[in-house]
N, C-alpha and C. Protein backbone atom coordinates (compact mmCIF):
# COMPACT_ATOMS: atom_id res chain seq x y z
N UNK A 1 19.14 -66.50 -46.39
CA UNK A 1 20.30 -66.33 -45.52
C UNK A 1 20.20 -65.00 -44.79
N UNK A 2 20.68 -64.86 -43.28
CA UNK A 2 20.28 -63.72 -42.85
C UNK A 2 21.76 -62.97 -42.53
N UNK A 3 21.49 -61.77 -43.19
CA UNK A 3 22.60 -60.86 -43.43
C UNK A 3 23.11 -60.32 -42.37
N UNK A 4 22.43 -60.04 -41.55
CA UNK A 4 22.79 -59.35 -40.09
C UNK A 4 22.63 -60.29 -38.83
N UNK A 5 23.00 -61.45 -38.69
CA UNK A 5 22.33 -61.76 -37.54
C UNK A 5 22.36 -61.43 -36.36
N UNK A 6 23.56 -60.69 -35.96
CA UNK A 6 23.41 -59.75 -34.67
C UNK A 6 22.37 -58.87 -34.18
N UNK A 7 22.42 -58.21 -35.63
CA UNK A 7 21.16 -57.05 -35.52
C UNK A 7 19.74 -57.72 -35.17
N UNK A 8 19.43 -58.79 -36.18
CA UNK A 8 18.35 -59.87 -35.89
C UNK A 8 18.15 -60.37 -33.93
N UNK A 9 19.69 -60.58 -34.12
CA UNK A 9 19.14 -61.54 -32.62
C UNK A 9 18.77 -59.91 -31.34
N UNK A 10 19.38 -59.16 -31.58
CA UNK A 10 19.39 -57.81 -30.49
C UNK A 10 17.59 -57.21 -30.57
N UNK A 11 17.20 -57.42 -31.98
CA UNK A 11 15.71 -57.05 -31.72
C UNK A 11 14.80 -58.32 -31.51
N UNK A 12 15.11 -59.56 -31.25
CA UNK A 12 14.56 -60.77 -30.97
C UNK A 12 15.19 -61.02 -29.74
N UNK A 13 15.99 -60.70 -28.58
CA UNK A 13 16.31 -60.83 -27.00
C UNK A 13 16.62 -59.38 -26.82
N UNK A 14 16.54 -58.54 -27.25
CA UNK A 14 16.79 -56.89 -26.56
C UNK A 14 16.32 -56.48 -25.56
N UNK A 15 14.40 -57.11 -25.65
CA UNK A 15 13.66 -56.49 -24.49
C UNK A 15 13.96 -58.00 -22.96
N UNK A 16 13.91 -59.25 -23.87
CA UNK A 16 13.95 -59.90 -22.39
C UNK A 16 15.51 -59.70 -21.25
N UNK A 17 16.65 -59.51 -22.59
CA UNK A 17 17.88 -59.04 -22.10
C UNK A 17 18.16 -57.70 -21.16
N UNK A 18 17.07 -57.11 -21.55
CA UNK A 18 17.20 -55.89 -20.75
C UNK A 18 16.73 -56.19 -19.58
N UNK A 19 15.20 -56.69 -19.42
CA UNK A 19 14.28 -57.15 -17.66
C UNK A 19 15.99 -57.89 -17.62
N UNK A 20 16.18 -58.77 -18.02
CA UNK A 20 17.26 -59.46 -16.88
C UNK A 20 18.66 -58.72 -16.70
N UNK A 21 18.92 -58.25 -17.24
CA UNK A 21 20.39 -56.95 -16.76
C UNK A 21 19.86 -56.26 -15.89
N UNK A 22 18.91 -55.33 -16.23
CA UNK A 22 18.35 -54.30 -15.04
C UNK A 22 17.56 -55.31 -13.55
N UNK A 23 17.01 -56.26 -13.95
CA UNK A 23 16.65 -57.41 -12.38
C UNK A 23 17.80 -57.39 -11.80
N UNK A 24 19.23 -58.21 -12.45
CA UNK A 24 20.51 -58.22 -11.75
C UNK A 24 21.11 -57.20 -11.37
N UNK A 25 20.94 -56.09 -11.74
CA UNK A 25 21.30 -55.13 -10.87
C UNK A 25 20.97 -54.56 -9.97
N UNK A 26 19.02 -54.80 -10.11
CA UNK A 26 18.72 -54.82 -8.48
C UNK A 26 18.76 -55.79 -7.79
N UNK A 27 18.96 -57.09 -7.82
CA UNK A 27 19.42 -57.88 -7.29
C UNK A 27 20.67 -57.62 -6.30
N UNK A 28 21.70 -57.33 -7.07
CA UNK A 28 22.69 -57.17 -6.50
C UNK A 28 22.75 -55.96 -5.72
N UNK A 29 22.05 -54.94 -5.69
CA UNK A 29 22.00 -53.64 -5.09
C UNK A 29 21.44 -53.73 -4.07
N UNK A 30 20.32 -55.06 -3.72
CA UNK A 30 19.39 -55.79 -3.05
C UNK A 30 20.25 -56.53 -1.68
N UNK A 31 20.89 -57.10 -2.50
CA UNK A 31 22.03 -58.12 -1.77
C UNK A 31 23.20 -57.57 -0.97
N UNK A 32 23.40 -55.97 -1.85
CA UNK A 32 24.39 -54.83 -0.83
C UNK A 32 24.12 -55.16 -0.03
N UNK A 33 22.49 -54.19 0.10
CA UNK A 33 21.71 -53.42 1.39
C UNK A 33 21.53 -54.53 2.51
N UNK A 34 21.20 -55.86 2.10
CA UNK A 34 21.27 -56.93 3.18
C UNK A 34 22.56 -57.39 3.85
N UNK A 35 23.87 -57.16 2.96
CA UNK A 35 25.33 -57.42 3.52
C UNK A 35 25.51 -56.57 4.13
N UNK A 36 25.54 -55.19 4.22
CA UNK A 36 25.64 -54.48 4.53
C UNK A 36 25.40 -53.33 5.66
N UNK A 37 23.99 -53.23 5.56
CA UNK A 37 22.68 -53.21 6.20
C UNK A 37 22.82 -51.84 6.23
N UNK A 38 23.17 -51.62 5.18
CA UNK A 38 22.24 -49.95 4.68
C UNK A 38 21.70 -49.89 3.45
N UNK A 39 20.65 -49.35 3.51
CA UNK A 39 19.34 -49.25 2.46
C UNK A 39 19.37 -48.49 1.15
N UNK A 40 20.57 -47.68 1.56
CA UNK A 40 20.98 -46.88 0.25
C UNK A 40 22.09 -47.62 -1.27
N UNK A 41 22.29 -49.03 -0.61
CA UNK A 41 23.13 -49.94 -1.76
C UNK A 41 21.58 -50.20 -2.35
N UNK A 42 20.53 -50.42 -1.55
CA UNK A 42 19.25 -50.89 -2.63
C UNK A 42 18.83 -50.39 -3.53
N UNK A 43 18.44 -48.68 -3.35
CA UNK A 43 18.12 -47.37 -3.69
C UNK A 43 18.66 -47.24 -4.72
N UNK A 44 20.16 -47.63 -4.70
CA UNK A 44 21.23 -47.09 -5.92
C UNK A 44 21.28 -48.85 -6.82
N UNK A 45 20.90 -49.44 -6.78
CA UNK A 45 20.92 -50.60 -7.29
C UNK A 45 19.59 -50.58 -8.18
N UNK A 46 18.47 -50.11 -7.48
CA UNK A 46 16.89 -50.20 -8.15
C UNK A 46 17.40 -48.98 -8.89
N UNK A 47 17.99 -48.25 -8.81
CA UNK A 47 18.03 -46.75 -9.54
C UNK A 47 18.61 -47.05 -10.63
N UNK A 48 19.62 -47.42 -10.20
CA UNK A 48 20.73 -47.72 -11.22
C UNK A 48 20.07 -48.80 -12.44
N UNK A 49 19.26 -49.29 -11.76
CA UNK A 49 18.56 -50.89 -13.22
C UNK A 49 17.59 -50.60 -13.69
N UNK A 50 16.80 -49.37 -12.97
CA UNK A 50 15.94 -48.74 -14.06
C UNK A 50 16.46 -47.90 -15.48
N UNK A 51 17.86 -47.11 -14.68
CA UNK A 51 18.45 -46.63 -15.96
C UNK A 51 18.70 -47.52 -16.44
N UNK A 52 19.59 -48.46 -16.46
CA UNK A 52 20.01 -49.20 -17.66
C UNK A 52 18.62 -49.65 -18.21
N UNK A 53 17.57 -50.30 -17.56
CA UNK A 53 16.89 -50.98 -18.57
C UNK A 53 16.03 -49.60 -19.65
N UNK A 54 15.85 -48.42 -19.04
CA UNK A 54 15.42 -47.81 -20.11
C UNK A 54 16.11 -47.06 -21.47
N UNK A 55 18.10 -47.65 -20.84
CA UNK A 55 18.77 -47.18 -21.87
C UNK A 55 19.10 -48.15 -22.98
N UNK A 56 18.49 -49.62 -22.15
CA UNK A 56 18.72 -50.52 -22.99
C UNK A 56 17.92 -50.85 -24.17
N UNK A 57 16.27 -50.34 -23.67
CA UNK A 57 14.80 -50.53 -24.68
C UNK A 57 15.60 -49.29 -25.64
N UNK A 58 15.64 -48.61 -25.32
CA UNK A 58 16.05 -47.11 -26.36
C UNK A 58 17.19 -48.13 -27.12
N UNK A 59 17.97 -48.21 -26.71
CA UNK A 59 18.29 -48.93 -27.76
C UNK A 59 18.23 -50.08 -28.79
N UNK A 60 17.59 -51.01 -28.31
CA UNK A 60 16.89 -51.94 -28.69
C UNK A 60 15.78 -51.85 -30.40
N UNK A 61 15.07 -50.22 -29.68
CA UNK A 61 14.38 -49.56 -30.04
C UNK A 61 15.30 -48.60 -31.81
N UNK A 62 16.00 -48.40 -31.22
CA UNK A 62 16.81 -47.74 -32.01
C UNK A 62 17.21 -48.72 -33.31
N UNK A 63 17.69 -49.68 -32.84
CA UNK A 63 18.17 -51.00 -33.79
C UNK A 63 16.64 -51.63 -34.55
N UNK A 64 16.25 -51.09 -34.17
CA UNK A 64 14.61 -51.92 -35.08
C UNK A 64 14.48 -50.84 -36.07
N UNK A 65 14.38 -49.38 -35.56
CA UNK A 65 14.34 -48.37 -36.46
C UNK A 65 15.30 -48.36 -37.70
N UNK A 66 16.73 -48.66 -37.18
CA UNK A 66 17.37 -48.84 -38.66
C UNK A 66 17.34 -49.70 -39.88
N UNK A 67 16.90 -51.09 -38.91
CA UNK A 67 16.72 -52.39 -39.53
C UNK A 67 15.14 -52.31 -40.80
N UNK A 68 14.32 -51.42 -40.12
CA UNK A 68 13.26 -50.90 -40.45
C UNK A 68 13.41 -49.89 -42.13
N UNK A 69 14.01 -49.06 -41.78
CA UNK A 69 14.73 -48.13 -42.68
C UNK A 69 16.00 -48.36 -43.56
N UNK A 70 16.65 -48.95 -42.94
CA UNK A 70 17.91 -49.12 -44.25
C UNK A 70 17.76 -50.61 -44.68
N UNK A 71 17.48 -51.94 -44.10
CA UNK A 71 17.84 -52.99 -44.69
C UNK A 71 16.80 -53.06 -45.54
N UNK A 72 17.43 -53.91 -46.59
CA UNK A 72 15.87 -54.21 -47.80
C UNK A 72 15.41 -55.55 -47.17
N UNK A 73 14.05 -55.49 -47.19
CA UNK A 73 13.11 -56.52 -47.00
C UNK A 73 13.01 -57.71 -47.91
């Protein structure tokens, strides 16, 4: 029986969850700059989904480390 399954499922979809949060946000930052038709909704959209996706692996990352260290095997 699995004790945590949250924790389980976050390090089993963490990394593909992240490419697709940070894609949709350049997507949509994408989709500004074309409504819009200034280049700086893109800029801040690609900017913006690189941060998240590297705040998302760090965390991702983080949750394996504990799972690693405190749960018993």
């Amino acid at each position: 029986m699995n004790q945590y399954p949250m924790l389980h499922a976050l390090v089993r979809w963490g990394q593909p969850l992240a490419v697709v949060l940070a894609g949709l946000i350049a997507a949509v930052g994408i989709w500004a700059a074309i409504a819009s038709g200034n280049a700086l909704w893109a800029l801040l959209g690609v900017g913006i989904g690189a941060i998240v996706y590297g705040l998302l692996l760090s965390y991702v990352e983080l949750i394996k480390l504990v799972m690693d260290m405190l749960l018993p095997k």
